[in-house]
N, C-alpha and C. Protein backbone atom coordinates (compact mmCIF):
# COMPACT_ATOMS: atom_id res chain seq x y z
N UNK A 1 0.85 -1.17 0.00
CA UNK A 1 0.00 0.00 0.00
C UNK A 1 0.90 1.23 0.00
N UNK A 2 0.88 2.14 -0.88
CA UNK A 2 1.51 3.45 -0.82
C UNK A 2 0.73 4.45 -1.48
N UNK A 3 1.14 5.50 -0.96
CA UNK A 3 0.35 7.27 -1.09
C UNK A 3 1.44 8.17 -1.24
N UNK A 4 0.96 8.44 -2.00
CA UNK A 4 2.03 9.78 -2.66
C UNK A 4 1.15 10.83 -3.13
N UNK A 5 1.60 12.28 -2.12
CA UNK A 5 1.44 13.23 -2.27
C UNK A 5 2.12 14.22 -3.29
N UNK A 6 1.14 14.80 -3.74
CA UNK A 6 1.78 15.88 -4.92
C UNK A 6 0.96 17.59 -4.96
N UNK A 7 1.41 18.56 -5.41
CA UNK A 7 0.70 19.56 -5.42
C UNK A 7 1.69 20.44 -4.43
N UNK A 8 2.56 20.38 -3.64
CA UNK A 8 3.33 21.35 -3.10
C UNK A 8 4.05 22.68 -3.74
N UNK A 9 4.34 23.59 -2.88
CA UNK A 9 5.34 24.34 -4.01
C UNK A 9 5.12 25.52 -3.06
N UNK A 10 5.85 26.93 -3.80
CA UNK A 10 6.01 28.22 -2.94
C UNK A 10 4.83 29.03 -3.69
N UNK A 11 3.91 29.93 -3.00
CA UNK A 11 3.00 30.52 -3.27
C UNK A 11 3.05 31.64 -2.16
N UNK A 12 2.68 32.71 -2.67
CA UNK A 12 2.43 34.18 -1.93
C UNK A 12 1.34 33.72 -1.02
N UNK A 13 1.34 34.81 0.24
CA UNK A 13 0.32 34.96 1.07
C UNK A 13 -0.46 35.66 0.43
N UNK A 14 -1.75 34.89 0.97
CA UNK A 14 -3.45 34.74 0.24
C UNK A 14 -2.90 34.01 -0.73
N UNK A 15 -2.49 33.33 -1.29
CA UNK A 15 -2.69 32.72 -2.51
C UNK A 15 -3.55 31.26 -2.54
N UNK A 16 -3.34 30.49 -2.98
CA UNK A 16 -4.09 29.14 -3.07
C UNK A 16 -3.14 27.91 -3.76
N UNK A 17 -3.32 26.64 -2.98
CA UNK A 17 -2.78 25.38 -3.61
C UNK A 17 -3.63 24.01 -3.44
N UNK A 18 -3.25 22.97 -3.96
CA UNK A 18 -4.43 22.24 -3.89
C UNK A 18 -3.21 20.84 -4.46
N UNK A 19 -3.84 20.30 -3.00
CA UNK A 19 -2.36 18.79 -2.95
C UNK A 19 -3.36 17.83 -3.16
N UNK A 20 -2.89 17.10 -3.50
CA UNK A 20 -3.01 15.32 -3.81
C UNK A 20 -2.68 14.41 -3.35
N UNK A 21 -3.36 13.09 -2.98
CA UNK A 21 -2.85 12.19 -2.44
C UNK A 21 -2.80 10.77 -3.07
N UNK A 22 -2.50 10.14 -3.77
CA UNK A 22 -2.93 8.95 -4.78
C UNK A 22 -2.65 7.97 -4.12
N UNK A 23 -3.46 6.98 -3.74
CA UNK A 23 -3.65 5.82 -3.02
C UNK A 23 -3.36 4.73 -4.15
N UNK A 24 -2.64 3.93 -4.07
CA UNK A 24 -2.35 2.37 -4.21
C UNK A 24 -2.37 1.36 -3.56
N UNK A 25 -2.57 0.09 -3.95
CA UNK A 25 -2.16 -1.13 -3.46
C UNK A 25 -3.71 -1.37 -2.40
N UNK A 26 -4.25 -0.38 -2.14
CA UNK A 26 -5.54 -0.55 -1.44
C UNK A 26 -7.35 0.21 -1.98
N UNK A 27 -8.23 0.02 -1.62
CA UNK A 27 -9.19 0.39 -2.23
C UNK A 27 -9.57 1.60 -0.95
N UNK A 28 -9.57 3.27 -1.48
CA UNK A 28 -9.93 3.76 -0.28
C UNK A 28 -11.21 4.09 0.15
N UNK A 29 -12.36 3.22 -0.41
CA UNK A 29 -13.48 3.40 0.09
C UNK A 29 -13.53 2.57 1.49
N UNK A 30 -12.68 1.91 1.53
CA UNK A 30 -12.75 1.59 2.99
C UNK A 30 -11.74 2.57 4.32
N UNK A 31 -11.55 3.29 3.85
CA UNK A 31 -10.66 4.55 4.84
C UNK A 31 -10.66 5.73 4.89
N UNK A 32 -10.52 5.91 6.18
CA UNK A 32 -10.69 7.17 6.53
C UNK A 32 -9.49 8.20 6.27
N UNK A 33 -9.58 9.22 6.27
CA UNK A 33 -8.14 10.01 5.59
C UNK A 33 -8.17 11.40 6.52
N UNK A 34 -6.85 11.54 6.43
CA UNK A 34 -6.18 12.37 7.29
C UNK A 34 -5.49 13.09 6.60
N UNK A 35 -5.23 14.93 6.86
CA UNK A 35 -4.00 15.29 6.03
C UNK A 35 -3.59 16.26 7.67
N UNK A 36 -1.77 15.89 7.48
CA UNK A 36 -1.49 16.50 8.55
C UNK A 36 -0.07 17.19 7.80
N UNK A 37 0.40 18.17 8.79
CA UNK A 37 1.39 19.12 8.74
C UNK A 37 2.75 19.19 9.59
N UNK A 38 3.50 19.42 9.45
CA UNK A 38 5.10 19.09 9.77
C UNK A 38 6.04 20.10 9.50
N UNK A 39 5.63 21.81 10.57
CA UNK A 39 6.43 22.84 10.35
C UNK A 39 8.06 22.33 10.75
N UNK A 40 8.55 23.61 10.05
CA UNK A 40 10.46 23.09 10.63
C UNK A 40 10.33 23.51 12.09
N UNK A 41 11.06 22.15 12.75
CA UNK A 41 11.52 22.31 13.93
C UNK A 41 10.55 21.72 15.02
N UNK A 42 9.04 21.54 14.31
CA UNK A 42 8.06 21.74 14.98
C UNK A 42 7.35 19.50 14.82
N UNK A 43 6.49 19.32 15.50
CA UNK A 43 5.47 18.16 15.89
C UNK A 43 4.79 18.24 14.58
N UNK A 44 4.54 16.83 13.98
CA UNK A 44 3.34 16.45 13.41
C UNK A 44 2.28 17.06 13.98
N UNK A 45 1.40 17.41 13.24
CA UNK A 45 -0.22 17.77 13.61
C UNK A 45 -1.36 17.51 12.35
N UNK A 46 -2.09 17.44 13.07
CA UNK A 46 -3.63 17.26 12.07
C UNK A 46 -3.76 18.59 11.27
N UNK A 47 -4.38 18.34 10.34
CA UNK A 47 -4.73 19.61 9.77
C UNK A 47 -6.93 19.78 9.35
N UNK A 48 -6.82 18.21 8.72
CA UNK A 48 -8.08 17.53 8.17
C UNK A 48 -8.37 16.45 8.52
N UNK A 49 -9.74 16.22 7.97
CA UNK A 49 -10.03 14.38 8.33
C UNK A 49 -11.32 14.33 7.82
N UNK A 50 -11.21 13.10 6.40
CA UNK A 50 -12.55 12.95 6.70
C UNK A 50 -12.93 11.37 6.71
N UNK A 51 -14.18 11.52 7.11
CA UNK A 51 -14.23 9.98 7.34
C UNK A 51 -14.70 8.55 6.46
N UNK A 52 -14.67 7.48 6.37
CA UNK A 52 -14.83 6.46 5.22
C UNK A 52 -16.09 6.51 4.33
N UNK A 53 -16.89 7.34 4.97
CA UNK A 53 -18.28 7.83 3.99
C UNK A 53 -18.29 9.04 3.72
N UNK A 54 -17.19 9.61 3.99
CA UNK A 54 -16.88 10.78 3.53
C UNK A 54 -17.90 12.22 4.13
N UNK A 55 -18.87 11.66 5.21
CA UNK A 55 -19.68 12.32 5.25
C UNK A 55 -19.49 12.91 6.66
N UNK A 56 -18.95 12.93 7.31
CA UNK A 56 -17.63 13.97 8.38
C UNK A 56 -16.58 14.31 8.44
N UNK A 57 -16.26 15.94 8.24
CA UNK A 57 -15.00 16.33 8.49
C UNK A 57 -14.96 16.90 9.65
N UNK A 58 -13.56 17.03 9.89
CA UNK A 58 -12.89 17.84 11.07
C UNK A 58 -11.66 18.54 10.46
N UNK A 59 -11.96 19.45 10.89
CA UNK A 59 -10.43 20.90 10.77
C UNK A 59 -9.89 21.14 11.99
N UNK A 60 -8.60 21.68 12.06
CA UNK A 60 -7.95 22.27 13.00
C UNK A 60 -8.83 23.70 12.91
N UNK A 61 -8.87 24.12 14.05
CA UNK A 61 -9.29 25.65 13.88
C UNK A 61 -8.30 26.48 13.56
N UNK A 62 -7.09 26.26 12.89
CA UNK A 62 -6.07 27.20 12.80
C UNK A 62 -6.37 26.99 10.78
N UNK A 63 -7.13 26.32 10.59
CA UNK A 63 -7.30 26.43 8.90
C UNK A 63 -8.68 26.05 8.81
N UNK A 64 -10.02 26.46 9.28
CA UNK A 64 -11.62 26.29 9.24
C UNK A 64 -11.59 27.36 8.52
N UNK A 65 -12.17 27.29 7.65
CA UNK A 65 -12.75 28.17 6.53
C UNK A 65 -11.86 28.43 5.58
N UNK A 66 -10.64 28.07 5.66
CA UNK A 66 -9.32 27.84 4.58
C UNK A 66 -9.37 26.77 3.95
N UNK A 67 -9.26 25.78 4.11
CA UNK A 67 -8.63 24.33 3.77
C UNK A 67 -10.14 23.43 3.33
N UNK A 68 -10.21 22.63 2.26
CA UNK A 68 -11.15 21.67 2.20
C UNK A 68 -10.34 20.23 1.91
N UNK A 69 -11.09 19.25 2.70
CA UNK A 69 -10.70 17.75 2.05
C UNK A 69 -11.80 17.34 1.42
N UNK A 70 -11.21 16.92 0.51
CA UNK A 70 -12.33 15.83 -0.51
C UNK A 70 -11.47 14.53 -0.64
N UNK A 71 -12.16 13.30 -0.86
CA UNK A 71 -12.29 12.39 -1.69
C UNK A 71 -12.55 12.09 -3.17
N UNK A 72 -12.17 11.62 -3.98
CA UNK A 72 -12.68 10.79 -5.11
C UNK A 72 -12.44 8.99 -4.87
N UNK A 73 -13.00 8.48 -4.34
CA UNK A 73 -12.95 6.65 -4.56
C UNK A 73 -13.10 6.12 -5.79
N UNK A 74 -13.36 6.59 -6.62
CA UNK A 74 -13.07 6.36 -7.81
C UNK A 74 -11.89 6.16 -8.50
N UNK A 75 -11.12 7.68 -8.18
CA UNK A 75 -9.56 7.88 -8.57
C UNK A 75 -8.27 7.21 -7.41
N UNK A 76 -9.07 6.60 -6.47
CA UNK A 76 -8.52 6.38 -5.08
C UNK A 76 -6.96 7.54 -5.05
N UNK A 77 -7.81 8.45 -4.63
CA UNK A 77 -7.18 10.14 -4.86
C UNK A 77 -8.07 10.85 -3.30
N UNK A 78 -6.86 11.49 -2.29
CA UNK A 78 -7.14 12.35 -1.71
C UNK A 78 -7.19 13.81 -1.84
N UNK A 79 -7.73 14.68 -1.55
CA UNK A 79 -7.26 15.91 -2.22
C UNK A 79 -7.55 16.93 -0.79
N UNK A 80 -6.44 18.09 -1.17
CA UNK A 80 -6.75 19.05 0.44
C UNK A 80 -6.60 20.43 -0.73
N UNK A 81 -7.57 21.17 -0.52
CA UNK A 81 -7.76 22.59 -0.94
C UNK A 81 -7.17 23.69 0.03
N UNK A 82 -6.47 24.46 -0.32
CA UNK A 82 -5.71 25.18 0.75
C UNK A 82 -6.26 26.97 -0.08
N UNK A 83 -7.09 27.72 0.34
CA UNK A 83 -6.86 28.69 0.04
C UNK A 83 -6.85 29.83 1.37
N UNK A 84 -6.21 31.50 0.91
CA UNK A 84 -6.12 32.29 1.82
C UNK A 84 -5.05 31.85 2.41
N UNK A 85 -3.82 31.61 2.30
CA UNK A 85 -2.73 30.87 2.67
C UNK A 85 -1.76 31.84 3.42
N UNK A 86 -1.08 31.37 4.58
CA UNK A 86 -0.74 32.56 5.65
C UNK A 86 0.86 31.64 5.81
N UNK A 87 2.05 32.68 5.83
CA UNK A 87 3.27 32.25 6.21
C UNK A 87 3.09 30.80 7.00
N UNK A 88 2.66 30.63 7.99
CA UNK A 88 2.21 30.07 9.26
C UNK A 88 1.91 28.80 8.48
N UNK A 89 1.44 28.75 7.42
CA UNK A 89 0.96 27.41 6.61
C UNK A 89 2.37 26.93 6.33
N UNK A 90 3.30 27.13 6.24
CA UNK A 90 4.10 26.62 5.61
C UNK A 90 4.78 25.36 6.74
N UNK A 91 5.35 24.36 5.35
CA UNK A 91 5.20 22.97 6.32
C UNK A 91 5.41 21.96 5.09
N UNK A 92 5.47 20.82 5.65
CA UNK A 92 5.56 19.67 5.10
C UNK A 92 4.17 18.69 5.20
N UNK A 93 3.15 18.81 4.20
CA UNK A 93 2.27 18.22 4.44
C UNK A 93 2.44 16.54 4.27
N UNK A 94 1.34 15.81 5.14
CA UNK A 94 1.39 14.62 4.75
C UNK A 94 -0.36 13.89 5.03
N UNK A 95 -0.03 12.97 4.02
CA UNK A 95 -1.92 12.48 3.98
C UNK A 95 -1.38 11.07 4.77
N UNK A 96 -2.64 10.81 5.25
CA UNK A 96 -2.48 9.13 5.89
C UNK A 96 -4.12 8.75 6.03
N UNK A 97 -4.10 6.84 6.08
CA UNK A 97 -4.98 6.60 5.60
C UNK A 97 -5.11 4.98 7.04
N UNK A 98 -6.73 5.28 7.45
CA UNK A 98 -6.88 4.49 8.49
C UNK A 98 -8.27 3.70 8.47
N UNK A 99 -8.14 2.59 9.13
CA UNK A 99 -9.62 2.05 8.99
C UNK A 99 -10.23 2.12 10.52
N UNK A 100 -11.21 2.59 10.53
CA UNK A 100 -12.26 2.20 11.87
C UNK A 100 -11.56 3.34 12.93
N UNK A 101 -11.59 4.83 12.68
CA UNK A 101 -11.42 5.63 14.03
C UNK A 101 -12.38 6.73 13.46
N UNK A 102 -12.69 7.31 15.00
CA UNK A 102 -13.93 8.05 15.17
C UNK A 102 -13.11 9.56 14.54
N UNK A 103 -13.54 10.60 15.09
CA UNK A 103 -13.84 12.15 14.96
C UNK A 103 -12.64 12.39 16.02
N UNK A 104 -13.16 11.53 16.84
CA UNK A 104 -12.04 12.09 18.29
C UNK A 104 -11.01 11.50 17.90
N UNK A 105 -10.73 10.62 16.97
CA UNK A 105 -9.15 10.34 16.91
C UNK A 105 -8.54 10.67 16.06
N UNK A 106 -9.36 11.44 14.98
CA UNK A 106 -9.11 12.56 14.08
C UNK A 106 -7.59 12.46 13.57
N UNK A 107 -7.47 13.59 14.72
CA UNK A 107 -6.35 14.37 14.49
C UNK A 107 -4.90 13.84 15.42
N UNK A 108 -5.21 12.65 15.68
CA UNK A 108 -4.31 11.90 16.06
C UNK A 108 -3.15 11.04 15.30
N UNK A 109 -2.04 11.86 15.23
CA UNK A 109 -1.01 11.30 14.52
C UNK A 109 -0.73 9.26 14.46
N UNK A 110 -0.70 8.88 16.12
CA UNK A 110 -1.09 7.45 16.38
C UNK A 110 -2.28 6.57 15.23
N UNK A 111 -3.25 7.10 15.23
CA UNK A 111 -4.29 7.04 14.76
C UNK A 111 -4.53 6.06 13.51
N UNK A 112 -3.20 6.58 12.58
CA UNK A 112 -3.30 6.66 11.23
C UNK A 112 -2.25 5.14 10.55
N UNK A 113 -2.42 4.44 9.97
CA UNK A 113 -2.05 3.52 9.44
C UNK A 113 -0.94 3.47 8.41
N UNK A 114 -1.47 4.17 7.40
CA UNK A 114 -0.35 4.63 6.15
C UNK A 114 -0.04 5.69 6.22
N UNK A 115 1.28 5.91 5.96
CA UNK A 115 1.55 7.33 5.04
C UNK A 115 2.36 7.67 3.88
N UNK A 116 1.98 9.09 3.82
CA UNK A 116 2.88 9.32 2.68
C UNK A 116 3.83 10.03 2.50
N UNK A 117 4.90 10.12 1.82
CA UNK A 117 6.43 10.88 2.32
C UNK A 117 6.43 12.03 2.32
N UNK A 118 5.13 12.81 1.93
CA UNK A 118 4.96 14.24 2.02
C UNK A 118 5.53 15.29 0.90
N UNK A 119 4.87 16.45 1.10
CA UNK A 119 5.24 17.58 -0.04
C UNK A 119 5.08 19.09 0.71
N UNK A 120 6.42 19.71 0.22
CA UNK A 120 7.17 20.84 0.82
C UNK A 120 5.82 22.28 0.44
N UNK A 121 4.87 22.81 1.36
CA UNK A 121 4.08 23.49 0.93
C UNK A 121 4.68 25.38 1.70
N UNK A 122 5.30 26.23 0.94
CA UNK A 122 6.12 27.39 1.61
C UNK A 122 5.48 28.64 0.74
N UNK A 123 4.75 29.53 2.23
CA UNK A 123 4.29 30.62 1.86
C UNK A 123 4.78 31.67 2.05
N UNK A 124 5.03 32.47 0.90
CA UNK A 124 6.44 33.42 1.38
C UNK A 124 6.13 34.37 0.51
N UNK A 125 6.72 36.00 0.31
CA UNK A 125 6.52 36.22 -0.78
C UNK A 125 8.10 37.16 -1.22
C-alpha cells in the first residue's frame, strides 16, 4: 500500500494550492483520511479528516474556513484545498490513511495507518 502526495510548491500569502494524495495497493473506500502538517523544527499535527463515507470532516481551527478535504474513490485520490494561505501554513504536508477511528481520533497522529512521504508546501513572498 503506498500514497504519494503531490501539489506542493512556494506561493504568496493569500494565494491558493491544492495537494493530492494517490492511493495504491488498497481500495480507499474503505478509509478514513487524514492530512497532517510538519512545520520546521516543529510536531506532526492534524490539519483535516474525513471519514470512510466521507460524510464527516474535522479541521484544525487554525485552517476552518481555509482548507477543504475531498475524496474521489473512484480515482482512489485524496485531495486538500488550501486557500487564503498565511506564512504560518508553511510545512511539510502529509496524507495518511486508516480504517475504523472516530472524529475524536481525528487528528491523532497514532491514529493513522499509512503514510505518505509528504510535499514541501512554503508561503512566502
Amino acid at each position: 500500500l503506498q500514497l504519494v502526495e503531490s501539489g506542493g510548491g512556494l506561493v504568496q500569502p493569500g494565494g491558493s494550492l491544492g495537494l493530492s494524495c494517490a492511493v495504491s495497493g488498497a481500495a480507499l473506500d474503505y478509509y478514513a483520511i487524514g492530512w497532517f502538517r510538519q512545520p520546521p523544527g516543529k510536531e506532526r499535527v492534524g490539519v483535516a479528516y474525513t471519514s470512510v463515507d466521507g460524510g464527516r470532516t474535522v479541521y484544525a481551527d487554525s485552517v476552518k474556513g481555509r482548507f477543504t478535504i475531498s475524496r474521489d474513490n473512484a480515482k482512489n485520490t485524496v485531495y486538500l484545498q488550501m486557500n487564503s494561505l498565511k506564512p504560518e501554513d508553511t510545512a511539510v504536508y502529509y496524507c495518511a490513511i486508516a480504517k475504523d477511528i472516530t472524529t475524536a481520533q481525528a487528528m491523532n497522529v497514532g491514529s493513522y495507518d499509512y503514510w505518505g512521504q509528504g510535499t514541501q508546501v512554503t508561503v512566502s513572498s
